[in-house]
PDB file of N, CA and C in Angstrom:
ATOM      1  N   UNK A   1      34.254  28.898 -29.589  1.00  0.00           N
ATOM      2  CA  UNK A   1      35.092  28.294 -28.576  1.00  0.00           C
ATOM      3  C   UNK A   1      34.799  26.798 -28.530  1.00  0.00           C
ATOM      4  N   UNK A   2      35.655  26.014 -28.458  1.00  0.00           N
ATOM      5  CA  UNK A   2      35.828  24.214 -28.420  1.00  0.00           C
ATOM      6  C   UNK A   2      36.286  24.222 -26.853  1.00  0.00           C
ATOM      7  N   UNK A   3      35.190  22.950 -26.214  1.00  0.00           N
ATOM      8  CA  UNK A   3      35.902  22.626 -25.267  1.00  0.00           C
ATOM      9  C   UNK A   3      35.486  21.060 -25.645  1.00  0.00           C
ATOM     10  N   UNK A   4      36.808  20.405 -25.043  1.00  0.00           N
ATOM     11  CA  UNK A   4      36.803  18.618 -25.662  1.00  0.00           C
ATOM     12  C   UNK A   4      36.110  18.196 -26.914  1.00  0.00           C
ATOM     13  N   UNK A   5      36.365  19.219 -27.998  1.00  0.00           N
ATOM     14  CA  UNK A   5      36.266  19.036 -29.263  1.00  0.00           C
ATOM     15  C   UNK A   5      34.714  19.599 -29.712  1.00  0.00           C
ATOM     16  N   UNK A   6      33.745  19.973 -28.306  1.00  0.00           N
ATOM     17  CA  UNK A   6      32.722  20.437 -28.266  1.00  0.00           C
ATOM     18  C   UNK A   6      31.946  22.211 -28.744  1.00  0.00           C
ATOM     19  N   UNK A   7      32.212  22.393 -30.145  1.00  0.00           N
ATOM     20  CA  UNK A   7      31.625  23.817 -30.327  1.00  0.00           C
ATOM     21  C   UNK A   7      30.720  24.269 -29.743  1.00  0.00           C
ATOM     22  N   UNK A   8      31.286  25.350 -28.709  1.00  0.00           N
ATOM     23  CA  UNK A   8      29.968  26.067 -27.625  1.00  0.00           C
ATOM     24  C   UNK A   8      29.416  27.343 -28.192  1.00  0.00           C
ATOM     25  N   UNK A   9      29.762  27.560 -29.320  1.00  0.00           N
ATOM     26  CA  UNK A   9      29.519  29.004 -30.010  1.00  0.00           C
ATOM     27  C   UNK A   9      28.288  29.568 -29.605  1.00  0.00           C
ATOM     28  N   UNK A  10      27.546  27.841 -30.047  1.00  0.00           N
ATOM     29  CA  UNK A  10      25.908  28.744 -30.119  1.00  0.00           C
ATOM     30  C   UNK A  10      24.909  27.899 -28.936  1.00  0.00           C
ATOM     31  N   UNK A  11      25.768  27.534 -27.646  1.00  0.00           N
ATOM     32  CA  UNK A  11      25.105  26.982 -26.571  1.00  0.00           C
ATOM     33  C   UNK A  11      25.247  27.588 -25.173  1.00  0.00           C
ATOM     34  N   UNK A  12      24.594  27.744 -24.923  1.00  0.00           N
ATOM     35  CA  UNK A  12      24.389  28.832 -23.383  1.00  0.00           C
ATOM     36  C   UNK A  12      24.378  27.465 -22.021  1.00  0.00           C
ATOM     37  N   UNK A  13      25.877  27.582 -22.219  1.00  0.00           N
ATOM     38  CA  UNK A  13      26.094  26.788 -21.193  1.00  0.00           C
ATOM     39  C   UNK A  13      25.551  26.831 -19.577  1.00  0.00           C
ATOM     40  N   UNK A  14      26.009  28.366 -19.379  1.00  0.00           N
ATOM     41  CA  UNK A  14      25.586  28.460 -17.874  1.00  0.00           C
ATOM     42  C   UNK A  14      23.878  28.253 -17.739  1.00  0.00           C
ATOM     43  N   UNK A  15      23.003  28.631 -18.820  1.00  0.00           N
ATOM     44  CA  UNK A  15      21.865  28.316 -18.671  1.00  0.00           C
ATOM     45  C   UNK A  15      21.471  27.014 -18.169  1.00  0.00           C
ATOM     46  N   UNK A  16      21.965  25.997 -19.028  1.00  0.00           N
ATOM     47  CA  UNK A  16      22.206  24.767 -18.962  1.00  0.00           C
ATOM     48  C   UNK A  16      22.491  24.023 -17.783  1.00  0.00           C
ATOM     49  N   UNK A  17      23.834  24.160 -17.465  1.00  0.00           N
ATOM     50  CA  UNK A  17      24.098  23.988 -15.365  1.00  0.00           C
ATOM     51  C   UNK A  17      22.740  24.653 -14.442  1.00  0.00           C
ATOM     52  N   UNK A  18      22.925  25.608 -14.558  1.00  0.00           N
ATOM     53  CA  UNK A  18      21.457  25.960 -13.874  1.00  0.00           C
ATOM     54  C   UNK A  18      20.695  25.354 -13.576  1.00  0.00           C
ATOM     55  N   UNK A  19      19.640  24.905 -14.623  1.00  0.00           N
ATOM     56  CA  UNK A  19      18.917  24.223 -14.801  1.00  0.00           C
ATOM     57  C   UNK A  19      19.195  22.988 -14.621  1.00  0.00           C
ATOM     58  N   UNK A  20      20.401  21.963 -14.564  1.00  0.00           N
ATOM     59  CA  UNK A  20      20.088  21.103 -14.254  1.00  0.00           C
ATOM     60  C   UNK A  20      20.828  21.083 -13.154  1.00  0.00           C
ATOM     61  N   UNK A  21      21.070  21.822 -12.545  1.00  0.00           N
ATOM     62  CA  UNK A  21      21.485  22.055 -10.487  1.00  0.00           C
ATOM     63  C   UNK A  21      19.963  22.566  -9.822  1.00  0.00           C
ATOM     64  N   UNK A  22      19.142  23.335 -10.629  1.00  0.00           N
ATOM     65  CA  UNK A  22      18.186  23.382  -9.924  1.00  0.00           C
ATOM     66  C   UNK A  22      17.022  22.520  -9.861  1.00  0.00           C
ATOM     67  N   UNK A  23      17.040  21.879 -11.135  1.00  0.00           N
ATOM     68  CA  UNK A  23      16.223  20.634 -11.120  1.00  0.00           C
ATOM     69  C   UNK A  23      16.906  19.514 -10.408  1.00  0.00           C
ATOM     70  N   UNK A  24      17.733  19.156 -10.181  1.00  0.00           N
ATOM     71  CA  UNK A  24      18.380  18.368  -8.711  1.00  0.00           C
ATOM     72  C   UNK A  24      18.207  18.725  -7.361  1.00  0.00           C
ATOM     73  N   UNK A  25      18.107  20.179  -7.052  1.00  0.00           N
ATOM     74  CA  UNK A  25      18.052  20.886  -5.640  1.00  0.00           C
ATOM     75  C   UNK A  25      16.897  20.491  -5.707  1.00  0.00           C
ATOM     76  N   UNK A  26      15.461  20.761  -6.566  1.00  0.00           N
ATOM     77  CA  UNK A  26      14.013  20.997  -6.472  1.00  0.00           C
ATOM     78  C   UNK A  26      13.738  19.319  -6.141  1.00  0.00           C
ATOM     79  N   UNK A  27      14.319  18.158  -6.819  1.00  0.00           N
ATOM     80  CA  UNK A  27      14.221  16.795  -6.584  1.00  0.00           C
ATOM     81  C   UNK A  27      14.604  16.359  -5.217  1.00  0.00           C
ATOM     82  N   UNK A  28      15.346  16.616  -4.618  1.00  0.00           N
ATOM     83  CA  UNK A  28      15.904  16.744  -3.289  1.00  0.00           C
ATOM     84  C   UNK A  28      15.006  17.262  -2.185  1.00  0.00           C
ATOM     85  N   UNK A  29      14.838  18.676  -2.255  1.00  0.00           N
ATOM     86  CA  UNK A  29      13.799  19.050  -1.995  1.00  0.00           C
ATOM     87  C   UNK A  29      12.842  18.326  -1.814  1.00  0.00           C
ATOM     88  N   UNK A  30      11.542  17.666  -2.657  1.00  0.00           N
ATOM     89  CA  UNK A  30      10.577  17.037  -3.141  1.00  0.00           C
ATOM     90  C   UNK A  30      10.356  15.609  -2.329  1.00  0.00           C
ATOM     91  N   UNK A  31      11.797  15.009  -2.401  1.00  0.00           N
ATOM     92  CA  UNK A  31      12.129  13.776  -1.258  1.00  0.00           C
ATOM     93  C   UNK A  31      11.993  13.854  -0.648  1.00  0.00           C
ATOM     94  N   UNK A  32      12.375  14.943  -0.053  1.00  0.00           N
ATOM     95  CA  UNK A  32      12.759  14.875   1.635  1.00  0.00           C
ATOM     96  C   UNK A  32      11.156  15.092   2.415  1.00  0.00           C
ATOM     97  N   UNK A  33      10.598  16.342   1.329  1.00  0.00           N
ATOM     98  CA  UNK A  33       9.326  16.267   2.138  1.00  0.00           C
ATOM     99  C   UNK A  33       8.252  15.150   1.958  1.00  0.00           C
ATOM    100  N   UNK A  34       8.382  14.458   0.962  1.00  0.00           N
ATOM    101  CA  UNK A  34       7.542  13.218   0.571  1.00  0.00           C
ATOM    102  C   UNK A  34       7.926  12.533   1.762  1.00  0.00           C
ATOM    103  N   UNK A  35       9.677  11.910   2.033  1.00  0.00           N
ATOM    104  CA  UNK A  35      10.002  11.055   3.261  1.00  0.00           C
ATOM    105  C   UNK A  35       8.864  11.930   4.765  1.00  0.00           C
ATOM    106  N   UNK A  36       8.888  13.031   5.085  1.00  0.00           N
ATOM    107  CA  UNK A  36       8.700  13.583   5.763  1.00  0.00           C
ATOM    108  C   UNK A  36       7.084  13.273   6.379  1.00  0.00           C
ATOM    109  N   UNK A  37       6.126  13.636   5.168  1.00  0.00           N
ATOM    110  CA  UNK A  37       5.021  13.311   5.109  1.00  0.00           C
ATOM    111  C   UNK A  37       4.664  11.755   5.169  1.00  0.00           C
ATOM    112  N   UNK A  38       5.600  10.956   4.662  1.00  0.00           N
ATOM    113  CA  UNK A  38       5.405   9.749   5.085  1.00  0.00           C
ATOM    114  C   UNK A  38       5.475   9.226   6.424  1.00  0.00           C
ATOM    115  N   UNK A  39       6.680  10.026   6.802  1.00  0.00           N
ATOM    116  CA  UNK A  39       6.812   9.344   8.245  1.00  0.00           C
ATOM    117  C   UNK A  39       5.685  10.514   9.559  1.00  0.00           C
ATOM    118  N   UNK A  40       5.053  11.016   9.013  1.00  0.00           N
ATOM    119  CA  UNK A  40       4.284  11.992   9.945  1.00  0.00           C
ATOM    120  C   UNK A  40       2.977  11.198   9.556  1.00  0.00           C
ATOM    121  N   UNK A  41       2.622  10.787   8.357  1.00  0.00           N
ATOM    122  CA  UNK A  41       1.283   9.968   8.753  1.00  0.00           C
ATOM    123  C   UNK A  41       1.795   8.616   7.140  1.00  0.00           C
ATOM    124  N   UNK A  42       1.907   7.271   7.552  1.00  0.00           N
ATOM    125  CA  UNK A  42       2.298   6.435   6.820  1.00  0.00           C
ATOM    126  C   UNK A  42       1.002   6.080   5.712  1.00  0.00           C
ATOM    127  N   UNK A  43      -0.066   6.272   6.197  1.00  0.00           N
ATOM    128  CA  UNK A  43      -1.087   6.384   5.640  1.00  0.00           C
ATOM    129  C   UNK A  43      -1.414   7.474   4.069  1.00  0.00           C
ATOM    130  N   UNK A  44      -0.467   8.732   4.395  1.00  0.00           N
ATOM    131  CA  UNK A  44      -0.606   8.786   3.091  1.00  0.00           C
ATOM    132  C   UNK A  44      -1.326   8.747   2.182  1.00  0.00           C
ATOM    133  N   UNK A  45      -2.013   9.117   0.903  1.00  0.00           N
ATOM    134  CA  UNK A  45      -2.188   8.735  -0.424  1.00  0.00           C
ATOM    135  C   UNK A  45      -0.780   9.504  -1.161  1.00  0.00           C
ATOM    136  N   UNK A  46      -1.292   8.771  -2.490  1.00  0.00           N
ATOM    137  CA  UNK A  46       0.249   9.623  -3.270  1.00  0.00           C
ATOM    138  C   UNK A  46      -0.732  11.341  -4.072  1.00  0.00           C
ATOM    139  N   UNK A  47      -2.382  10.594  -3.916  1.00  0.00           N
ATOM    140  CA  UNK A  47      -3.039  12.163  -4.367  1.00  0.00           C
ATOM    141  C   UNK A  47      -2.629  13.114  -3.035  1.00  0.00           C
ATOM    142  N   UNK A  48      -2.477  12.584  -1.690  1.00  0.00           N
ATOM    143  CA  UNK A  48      -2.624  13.540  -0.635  1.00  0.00           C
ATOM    144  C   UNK A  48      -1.093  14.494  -0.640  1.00  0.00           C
ATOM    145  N   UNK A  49       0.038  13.235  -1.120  1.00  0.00           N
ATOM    146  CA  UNK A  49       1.315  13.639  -0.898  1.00  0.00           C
ATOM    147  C   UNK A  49       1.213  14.973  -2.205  1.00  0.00           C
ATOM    148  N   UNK A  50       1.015  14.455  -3.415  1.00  0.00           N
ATOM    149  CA  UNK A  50       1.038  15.632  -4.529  1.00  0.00           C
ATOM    150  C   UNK A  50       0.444  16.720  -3.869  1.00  0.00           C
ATOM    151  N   UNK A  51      -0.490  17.037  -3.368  1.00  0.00           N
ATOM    152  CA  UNK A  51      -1.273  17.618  -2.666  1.00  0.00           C
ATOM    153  C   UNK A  51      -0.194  19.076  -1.672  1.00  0.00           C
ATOM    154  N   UNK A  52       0.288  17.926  -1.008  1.00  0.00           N
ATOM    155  CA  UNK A  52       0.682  18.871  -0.177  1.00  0.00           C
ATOM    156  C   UNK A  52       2.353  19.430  -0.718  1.00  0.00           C
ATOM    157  N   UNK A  53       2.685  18.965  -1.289  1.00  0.00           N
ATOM    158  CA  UNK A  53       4.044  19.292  -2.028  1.00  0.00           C
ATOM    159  C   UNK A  53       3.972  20.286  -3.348  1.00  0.00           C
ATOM    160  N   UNK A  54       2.386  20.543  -3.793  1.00  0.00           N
ATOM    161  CA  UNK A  54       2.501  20.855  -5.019  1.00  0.00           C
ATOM    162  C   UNK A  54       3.069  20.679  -6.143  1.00  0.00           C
ATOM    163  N   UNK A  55       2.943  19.488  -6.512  1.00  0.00           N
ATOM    164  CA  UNK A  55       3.154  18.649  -7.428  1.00  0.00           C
ATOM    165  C   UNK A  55       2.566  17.692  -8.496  1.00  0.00           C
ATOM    166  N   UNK A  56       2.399  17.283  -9.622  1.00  0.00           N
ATOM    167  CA  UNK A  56       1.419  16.030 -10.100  1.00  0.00           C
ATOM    168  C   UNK A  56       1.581  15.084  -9.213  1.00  0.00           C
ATOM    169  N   UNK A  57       0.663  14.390  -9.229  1.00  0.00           N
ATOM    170  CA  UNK A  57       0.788  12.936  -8.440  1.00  0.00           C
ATOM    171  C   UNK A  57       1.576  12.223  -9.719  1.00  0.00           C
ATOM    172  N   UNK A  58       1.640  12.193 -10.818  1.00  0.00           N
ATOM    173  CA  UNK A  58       2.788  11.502 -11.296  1.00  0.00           C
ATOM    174  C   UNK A  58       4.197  11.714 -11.121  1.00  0.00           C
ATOM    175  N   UNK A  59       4.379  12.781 -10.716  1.00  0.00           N
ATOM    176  CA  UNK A  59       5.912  13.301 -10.093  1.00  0.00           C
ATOM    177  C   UNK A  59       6.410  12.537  -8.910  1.00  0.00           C
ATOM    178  N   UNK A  60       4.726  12.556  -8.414  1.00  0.00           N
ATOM    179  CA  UNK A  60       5.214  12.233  -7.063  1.00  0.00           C
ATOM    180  C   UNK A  60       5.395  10.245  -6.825  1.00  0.00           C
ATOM    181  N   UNK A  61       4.532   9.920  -7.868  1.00  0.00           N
ATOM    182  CA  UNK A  61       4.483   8.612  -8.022  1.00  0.00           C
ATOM    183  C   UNK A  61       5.946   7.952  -8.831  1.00  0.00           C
ATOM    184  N   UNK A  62       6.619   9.075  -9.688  1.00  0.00           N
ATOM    185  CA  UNK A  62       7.873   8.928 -10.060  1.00  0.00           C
ATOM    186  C   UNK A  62       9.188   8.982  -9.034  1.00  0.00           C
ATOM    187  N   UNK A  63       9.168   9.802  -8.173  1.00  0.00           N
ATOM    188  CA  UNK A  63       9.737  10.062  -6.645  1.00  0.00           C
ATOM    189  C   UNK A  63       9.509   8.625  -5.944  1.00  0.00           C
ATOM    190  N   UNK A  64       8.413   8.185  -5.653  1.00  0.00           N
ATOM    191  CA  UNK A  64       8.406   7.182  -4.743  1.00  0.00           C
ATOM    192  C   UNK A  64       8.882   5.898  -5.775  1.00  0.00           C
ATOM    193  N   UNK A  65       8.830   5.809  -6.958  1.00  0.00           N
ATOM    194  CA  UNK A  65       9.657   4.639  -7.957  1.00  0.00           C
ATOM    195  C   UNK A  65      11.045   4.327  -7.229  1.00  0.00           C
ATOM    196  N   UNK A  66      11.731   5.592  -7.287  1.00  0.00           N
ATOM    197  CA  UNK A  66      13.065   5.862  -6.857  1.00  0.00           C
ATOM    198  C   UNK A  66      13.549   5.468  -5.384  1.00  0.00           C
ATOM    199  N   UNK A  67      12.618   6.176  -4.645  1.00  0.00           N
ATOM    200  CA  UNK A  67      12.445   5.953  -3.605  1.00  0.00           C
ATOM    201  C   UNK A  67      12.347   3.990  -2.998  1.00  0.00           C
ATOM    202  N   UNK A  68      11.800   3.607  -3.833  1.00  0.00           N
ATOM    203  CA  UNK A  68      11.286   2.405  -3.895  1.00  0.00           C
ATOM    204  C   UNK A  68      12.377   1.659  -4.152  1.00  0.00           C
ATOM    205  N   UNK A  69      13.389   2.374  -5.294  1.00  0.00           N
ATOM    206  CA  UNK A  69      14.566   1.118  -6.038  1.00  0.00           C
ATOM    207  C   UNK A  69      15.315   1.247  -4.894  1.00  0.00           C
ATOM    208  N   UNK A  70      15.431   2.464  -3.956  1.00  0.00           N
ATOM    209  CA  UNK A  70      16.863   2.419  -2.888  1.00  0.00           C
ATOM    210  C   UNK A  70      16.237   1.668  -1.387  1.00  0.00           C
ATOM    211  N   UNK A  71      15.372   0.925  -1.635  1.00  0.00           N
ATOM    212  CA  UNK A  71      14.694   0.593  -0.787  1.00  0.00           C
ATOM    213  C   UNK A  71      14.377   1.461   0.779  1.00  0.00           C
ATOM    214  N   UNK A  72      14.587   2.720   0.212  1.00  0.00           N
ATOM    215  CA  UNK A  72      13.583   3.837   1.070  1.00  0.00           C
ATOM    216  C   UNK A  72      12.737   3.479   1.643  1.00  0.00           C
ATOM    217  N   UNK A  73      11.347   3.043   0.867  1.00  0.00           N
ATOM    218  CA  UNK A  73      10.331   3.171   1.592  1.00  0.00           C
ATOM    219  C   UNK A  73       9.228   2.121   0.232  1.00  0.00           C
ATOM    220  N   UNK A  74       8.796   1.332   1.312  1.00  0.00           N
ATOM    221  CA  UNK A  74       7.808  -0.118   0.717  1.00  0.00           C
ATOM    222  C   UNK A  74       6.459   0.149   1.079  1.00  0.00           C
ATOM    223  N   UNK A  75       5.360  -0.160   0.148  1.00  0.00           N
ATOM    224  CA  UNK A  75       4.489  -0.129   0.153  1.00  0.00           C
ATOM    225  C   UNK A  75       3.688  -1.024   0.585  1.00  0.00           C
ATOM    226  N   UNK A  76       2.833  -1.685   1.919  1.00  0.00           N
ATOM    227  CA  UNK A  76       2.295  -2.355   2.521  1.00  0.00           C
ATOM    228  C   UNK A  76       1.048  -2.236   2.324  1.00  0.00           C
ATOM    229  N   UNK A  77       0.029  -3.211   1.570  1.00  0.00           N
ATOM    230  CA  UNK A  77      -0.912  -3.152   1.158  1.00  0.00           C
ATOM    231  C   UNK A  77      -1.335  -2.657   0.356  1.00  0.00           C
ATOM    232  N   UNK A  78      -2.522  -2.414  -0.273  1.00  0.00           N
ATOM    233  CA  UNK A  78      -3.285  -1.999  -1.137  1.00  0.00           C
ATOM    234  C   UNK A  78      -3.211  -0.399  -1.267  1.00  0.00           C
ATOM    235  N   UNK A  79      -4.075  -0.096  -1.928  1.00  0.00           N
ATOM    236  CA  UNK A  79      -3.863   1.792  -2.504  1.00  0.00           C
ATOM    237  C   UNK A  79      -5.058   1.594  -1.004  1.00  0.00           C
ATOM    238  N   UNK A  80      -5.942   1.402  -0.560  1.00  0.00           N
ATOM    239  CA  UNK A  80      -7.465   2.236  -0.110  1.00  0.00           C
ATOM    240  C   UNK A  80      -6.856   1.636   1.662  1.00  0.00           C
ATOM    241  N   UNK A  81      -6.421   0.586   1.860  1.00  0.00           N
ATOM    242  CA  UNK A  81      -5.862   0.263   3.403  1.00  0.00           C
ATOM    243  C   UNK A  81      -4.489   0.050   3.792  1.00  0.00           C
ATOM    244  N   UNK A  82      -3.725   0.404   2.310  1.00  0.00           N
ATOM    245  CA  UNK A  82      -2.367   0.542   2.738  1.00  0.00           C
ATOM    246  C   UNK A  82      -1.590   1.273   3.210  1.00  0.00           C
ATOM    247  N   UNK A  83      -0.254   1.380   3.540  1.00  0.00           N
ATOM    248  CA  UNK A  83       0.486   2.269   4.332  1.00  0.00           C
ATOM    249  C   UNK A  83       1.658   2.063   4.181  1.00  0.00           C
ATOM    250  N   UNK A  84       2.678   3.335   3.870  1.00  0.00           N
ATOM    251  CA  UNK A  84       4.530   3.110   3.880  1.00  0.00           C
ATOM    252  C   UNK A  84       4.907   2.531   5.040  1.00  0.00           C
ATOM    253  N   UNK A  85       6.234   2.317   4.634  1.00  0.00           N
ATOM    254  CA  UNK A  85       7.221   2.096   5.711  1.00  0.00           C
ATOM    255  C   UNK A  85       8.439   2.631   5.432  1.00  0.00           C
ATOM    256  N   UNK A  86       8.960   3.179   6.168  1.00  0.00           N
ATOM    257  CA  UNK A  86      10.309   3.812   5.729  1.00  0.00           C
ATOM    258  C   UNK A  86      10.940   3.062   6.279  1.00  0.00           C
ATOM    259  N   UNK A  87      12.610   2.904   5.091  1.00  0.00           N
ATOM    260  CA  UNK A  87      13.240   1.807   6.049  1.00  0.00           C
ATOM    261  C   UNK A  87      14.850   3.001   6.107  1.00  0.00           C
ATOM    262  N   UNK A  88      14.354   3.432   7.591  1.00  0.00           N
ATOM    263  CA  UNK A  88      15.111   4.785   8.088  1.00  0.00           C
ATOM    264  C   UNK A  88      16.700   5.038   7.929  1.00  0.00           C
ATOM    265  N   UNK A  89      17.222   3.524   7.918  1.00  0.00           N
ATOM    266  CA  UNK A  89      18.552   3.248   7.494  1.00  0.00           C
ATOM    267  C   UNK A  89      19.243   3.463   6.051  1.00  0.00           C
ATOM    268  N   UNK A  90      18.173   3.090   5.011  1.00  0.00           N
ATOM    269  CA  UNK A  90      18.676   3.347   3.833  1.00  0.00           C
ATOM    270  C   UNK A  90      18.240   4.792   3.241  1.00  0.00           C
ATOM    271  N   UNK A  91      17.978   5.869   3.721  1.00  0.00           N
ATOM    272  CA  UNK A  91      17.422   7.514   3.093  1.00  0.00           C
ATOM    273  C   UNK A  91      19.124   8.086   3.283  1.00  0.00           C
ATOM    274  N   UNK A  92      19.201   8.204   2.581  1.00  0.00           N
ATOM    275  CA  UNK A  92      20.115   8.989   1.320  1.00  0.00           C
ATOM    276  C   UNK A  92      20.624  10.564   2.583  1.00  0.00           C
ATOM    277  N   UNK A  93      21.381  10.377   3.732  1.00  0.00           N
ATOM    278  CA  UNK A  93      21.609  11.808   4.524  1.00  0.00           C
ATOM    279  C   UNK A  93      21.471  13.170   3.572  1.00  0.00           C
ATOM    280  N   UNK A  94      22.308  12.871   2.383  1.00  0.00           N
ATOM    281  CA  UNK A  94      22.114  14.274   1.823  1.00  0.00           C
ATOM    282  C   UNK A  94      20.489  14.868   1.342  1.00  0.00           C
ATOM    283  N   UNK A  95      19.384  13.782   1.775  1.00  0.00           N
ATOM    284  CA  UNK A  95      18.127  14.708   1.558  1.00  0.00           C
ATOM    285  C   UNK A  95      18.031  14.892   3.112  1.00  0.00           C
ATOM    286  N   UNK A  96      18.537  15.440   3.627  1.00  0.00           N
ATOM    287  CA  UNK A  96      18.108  15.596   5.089  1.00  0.00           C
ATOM    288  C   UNK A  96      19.424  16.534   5.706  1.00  0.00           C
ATOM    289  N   UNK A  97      19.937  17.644   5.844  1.00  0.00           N
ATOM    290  CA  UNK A  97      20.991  18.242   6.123  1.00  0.00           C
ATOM    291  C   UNK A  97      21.163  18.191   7.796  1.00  0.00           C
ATOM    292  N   UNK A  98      20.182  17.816   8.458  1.00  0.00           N
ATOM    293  CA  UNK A  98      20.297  17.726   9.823  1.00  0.00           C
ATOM    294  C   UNK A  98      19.398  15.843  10.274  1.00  0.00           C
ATOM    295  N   UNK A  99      19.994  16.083  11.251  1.00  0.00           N
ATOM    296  CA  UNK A  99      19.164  14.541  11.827  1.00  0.00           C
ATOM    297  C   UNK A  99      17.601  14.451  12.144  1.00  0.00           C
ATOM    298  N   UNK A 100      16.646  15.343  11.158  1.00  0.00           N
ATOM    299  CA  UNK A 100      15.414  15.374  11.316  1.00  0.00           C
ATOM    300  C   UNK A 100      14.502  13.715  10.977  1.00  0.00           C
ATOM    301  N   UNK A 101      14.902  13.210  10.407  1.00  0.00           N
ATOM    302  CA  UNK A 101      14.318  11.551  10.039  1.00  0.00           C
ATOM    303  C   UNK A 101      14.243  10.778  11.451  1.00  0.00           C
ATOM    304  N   UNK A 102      15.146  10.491  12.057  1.00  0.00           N
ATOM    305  CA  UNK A 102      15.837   9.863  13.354  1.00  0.00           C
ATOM    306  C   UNK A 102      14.937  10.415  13.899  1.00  0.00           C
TER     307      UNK A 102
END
């Protein structure tokens, strides 16, 4: 079968969507509680956040990159006396299905 000139004979499409709808839900997910944990103690580490999310801290240090480009949430000071800030206006509603941030 061709779709847009694309032979699917020997590709397992629906596998495919799956996987990358659930690796979007699980990223979403992952945000929201990172935002969450941030704003419940700004203090933070990114070992404490991996921690409690079950996650690498490089996941989680990849999350807050992102987090970082949408100007989410800035990092104030150093790794050992620093602390987030969320900037509450710019978080993305769809990681948050109810007004829990506010």
């Amino acid at each position: 079968m061709k779709v847009n000139g694309v032979n699917l004979k020997n590709k397992d499409v629906t596998k495919d969507v799956t996987k990358d709808v659930t690796k979007d839900v699980t990223k979403e997910n992952r945000i929201s509680k990172i935002i969450e944990l941030i704003k419940f103690n700004p203090k933070i580490t990114t070992y404490e956040l991996a921690n409690q999310i079950n996650r690498t801290n490089r996941t989680v240090l990849r999350d807050l990159e992102d987090l970082k480009k949408q100007n989410v949430v800035v990092r104030i000071g150093g790794r050992k006396e620093g602390f987030w800030k969320l900037n509450i206006n710019n978080i993305d509603p769809h990681y948050f299905p109810s007004d829990r941030v506010r």
